[in-house]
C-alpha atoms as a PDB file:
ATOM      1  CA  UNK A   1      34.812  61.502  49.633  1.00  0.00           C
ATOM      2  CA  UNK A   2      36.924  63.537  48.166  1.00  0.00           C
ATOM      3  CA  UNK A   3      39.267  66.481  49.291  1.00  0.00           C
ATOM      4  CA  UNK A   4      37.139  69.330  49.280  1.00  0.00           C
ATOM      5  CA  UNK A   5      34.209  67.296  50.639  1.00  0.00           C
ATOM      6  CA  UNK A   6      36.877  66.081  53.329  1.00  0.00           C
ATOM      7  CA  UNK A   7      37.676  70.452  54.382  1.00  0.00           C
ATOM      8  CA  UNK A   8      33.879  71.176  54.512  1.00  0.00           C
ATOM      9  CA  UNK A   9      33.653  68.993  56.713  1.00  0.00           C
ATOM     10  CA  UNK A  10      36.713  69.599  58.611  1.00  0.00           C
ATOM     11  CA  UNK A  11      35.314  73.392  58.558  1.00  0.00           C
ATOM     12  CA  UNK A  12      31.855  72.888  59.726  1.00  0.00           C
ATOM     13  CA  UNK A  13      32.996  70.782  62.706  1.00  0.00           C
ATOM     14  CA  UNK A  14      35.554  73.690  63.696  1.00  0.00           C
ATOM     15  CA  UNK A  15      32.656  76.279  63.115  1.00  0.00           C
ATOM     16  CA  UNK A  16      30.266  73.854  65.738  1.00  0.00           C
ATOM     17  CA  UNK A  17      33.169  73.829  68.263  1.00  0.00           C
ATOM     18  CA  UNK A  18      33.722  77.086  68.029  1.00  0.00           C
ATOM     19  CA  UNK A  19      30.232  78.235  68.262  1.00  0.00           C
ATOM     20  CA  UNK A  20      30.092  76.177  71.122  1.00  0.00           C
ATOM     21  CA  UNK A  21      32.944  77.568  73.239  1.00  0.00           C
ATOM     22  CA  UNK A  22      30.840  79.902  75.997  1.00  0.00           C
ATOM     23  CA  UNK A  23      31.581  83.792  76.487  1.00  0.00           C
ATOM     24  CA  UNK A  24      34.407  83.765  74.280  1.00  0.00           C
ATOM     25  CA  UNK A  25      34.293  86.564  71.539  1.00  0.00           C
ATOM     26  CA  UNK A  26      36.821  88.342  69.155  1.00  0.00           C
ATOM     27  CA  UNK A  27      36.134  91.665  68.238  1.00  0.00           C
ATOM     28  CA  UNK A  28      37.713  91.258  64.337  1.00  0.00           C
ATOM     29  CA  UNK A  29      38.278  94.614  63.466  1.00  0.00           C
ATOM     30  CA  UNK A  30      40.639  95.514  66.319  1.00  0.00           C
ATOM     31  CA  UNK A  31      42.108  91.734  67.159  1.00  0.00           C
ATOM     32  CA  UNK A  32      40.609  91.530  71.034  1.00  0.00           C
ATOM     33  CA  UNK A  33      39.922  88.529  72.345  1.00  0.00           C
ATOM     34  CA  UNK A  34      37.358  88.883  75.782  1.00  0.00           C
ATOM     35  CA  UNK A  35      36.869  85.677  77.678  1.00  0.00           C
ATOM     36  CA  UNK A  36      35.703  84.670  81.388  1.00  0.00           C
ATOM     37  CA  UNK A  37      38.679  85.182  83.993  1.00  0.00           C
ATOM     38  CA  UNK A  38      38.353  82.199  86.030  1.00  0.00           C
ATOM     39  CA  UNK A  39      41.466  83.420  88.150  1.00  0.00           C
ATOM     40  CA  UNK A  40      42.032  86.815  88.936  1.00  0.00           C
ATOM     41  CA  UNK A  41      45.334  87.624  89.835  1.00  0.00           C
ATOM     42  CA  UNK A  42      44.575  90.507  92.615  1.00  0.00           C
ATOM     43  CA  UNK A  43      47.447  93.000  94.385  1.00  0.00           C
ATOM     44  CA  UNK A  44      47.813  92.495  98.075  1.00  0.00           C
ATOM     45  CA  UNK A  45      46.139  95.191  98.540  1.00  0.00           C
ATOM     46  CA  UNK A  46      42.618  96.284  95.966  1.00  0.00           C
ATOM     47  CA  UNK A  47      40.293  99.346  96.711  1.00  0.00           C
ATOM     48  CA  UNK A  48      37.621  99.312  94.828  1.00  0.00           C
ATOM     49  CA  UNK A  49      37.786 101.633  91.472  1.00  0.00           C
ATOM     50  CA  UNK A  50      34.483 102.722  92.410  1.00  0.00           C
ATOM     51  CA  UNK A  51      31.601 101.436  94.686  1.00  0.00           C
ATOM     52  CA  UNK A  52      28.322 102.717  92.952  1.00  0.00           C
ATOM     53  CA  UNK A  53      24.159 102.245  92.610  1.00  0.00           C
ATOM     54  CA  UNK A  54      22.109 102.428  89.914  1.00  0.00           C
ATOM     55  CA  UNK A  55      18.468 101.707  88.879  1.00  0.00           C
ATOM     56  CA  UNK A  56      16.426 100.548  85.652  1.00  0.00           C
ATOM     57  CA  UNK A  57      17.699 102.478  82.576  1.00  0.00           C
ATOM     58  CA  UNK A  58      20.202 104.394  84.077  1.00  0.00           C
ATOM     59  CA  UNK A  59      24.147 104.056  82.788  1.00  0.00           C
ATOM     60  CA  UNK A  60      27.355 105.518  84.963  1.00  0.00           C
ATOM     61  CA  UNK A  61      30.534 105.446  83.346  1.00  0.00           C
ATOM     62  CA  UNK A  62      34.190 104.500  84.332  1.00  0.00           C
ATOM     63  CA  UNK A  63      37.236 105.404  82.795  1.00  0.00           C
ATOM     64  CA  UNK A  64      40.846 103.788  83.163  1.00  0.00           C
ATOM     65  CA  UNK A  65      43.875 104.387  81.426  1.00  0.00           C
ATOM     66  CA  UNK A  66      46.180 101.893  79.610  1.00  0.00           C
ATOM     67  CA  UNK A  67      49.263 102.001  78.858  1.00  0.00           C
ATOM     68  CA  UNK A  68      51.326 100.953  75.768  1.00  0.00           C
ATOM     69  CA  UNK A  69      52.360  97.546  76.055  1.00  0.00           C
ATOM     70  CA  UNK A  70      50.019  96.448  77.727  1.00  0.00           C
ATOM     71  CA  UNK A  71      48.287  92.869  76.842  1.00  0.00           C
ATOM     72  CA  UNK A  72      45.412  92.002  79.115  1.00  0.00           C
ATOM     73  CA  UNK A  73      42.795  94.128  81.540  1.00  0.00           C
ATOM     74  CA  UNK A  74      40.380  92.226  83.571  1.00  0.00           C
ATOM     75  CA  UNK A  75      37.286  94.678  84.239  1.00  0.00           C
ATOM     76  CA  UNK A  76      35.290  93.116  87.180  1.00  0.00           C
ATOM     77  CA  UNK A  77      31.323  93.957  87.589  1.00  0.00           C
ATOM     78  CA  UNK A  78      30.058  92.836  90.622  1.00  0.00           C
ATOM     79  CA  UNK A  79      26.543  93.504  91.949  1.00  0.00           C
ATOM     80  CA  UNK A  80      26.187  89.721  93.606  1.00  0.00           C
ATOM     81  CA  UNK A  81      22.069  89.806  92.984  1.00  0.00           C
ATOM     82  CA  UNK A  82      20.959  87.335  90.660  1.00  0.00           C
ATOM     83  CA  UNK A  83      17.042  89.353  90.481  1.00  0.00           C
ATOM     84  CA  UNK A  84      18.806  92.571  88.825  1.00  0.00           C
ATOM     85  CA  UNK A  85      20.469  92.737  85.800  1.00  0.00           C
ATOM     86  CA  UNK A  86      23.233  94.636  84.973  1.00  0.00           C
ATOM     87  CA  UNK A  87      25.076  95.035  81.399  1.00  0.00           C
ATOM     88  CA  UNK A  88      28.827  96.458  80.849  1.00  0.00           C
ATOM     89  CA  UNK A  89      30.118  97.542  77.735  1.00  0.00           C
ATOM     90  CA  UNK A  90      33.754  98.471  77.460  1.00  0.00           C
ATOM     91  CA  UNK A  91      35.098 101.298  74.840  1.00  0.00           C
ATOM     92  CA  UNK A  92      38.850 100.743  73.965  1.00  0.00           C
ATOM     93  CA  UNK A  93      40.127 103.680  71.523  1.00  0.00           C
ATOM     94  CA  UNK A  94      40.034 101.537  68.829  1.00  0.00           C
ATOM     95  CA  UNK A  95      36.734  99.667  68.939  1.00  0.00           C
ATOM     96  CA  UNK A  96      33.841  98.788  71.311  1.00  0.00           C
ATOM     97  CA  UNK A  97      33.733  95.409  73.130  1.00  0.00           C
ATOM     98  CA  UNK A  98      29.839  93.970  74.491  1.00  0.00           C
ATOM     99  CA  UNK A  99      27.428  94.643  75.607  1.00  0.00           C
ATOM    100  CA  UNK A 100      28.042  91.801  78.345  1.00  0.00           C
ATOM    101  CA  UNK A 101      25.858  90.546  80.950  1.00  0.00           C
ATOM    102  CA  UNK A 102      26.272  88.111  83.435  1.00  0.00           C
ATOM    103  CA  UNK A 103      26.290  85.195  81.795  1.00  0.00           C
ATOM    104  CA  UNK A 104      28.549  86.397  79.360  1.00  0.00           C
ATOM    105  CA  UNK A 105      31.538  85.261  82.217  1.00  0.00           C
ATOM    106  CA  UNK A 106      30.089  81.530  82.240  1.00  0.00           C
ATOM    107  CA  UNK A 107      28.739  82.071  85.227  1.00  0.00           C
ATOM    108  CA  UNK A 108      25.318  83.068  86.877  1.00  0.00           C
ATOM    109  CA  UNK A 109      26.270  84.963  90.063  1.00  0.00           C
ATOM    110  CA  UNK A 110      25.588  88.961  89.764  1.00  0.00           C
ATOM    111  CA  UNK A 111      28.794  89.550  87.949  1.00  0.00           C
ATOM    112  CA  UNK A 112      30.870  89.986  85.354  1.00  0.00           C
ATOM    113  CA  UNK A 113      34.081  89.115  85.058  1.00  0.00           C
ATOM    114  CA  UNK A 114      36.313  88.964  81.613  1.00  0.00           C
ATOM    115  CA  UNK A 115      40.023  89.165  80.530  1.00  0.00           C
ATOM    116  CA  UNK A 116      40.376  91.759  77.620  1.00  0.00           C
ATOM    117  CA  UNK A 117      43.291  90.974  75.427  1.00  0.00           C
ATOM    118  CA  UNK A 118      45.342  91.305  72.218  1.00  0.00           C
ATOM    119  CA  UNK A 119      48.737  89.501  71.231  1.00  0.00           C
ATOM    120  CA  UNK A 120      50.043  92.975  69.621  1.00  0.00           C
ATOM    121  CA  UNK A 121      49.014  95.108  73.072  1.00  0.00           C
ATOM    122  CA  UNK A 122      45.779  96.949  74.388  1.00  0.00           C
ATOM    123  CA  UNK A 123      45.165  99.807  72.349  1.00  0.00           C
ATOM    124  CA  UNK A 124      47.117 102.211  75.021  1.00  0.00           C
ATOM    125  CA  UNK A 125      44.760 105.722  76.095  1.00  0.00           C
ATOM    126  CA  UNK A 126      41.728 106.257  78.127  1.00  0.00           C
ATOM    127  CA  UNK A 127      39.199 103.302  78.073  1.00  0.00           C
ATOM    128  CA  UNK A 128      35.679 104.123  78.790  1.00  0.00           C
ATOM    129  CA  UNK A 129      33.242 101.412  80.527  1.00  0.00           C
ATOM    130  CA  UNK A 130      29.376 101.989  80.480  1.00  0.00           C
ATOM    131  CA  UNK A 131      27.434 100.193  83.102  1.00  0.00           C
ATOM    132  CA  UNK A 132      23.923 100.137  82.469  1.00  0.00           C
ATOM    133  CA  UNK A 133      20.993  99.051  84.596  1.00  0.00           C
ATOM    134  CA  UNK A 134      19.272  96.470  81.944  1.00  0.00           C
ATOM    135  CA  UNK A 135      16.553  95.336  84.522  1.00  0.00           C
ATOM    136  CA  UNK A 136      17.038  96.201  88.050  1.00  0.00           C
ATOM    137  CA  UNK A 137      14.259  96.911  90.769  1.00  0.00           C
ATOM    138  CA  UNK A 138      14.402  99.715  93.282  1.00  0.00           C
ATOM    139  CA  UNK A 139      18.349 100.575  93.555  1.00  0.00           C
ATOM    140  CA  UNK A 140      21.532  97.957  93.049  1.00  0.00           C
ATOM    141  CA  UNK A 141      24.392  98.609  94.500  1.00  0.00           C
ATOM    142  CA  UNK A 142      27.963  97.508  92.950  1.00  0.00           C
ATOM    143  CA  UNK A 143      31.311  97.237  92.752  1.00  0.00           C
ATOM    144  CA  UNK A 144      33.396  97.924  89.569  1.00  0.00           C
ATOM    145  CA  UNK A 145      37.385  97.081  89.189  1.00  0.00           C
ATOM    146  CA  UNK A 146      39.791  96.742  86.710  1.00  0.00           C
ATOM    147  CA  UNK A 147      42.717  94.816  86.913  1.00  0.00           C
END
């Protein structure tokens, strides 16, 4: 085999592993990189950003400002009801990030949990975060944070 048989196949086994990797995306035009947050890191004390409800087709909206030099946010979408399905979709000033559901975390449990990030920083400004009620009977309740 020679050398440039040798890198396609080098490439096409890093494409399968990468493929492979669950809930791991990179938005490429602004550089974020959204993955499941396995640990959250929580203050001593956390208050809810908002406690809401929602039903089938409706969307509320969040808002939470970052500021420069900042590398990570962790929002956290948690309705704990495997029978409903809820999506979030996060708008950074630079680029939108999802839809997500929640799977998208790894894990099958009535949330959604990621870690936003960028080596370079978190664009810094108002970021906007649509939850939407994908397929949800009667009225879910939630909780949304962000870390």
């Amino acid at each position: 085999m020679n050398v440039s048989g040798i890198c396609l196949v080098i490439l096409i086994g890093a494409a399968v592993l990468v493929s492979g990797v669950s809930a791991q995306n990179a938005d490429n035009d602004a550089g974020y990189t959204v993955t499941p947050a396995t640990t959250l890191q929580l203050p001593k004390m956390t208050v809810p950003l908002s406690a809401g409800t929602i039903m089938q087709g409706e969307t509320d909206w969040y808002y939470y400002y970052v500021s420069p030099g900042t590398t990570a946010i962790t929002p956290d979408l948690n309705w704990g009801d495997i029978s409903d399905s809820l999506s979030l979709t996060i708008i950074a000033p630079d680029g939108t990030l999802g839809p997500y559901y929640d799977a998208s975390d790894g894990v099958i449990n009535g949330r959604i949990t990621l870690s936003v990030s960028r080596f370079a920083g978190l664009a810094p400004g108002t970021w906007s975060f649509r939850v939407y009620g994908d397929a949800v009977t009667g009225t879910q309740s939630y909780n949304f944070f962000v870390y």
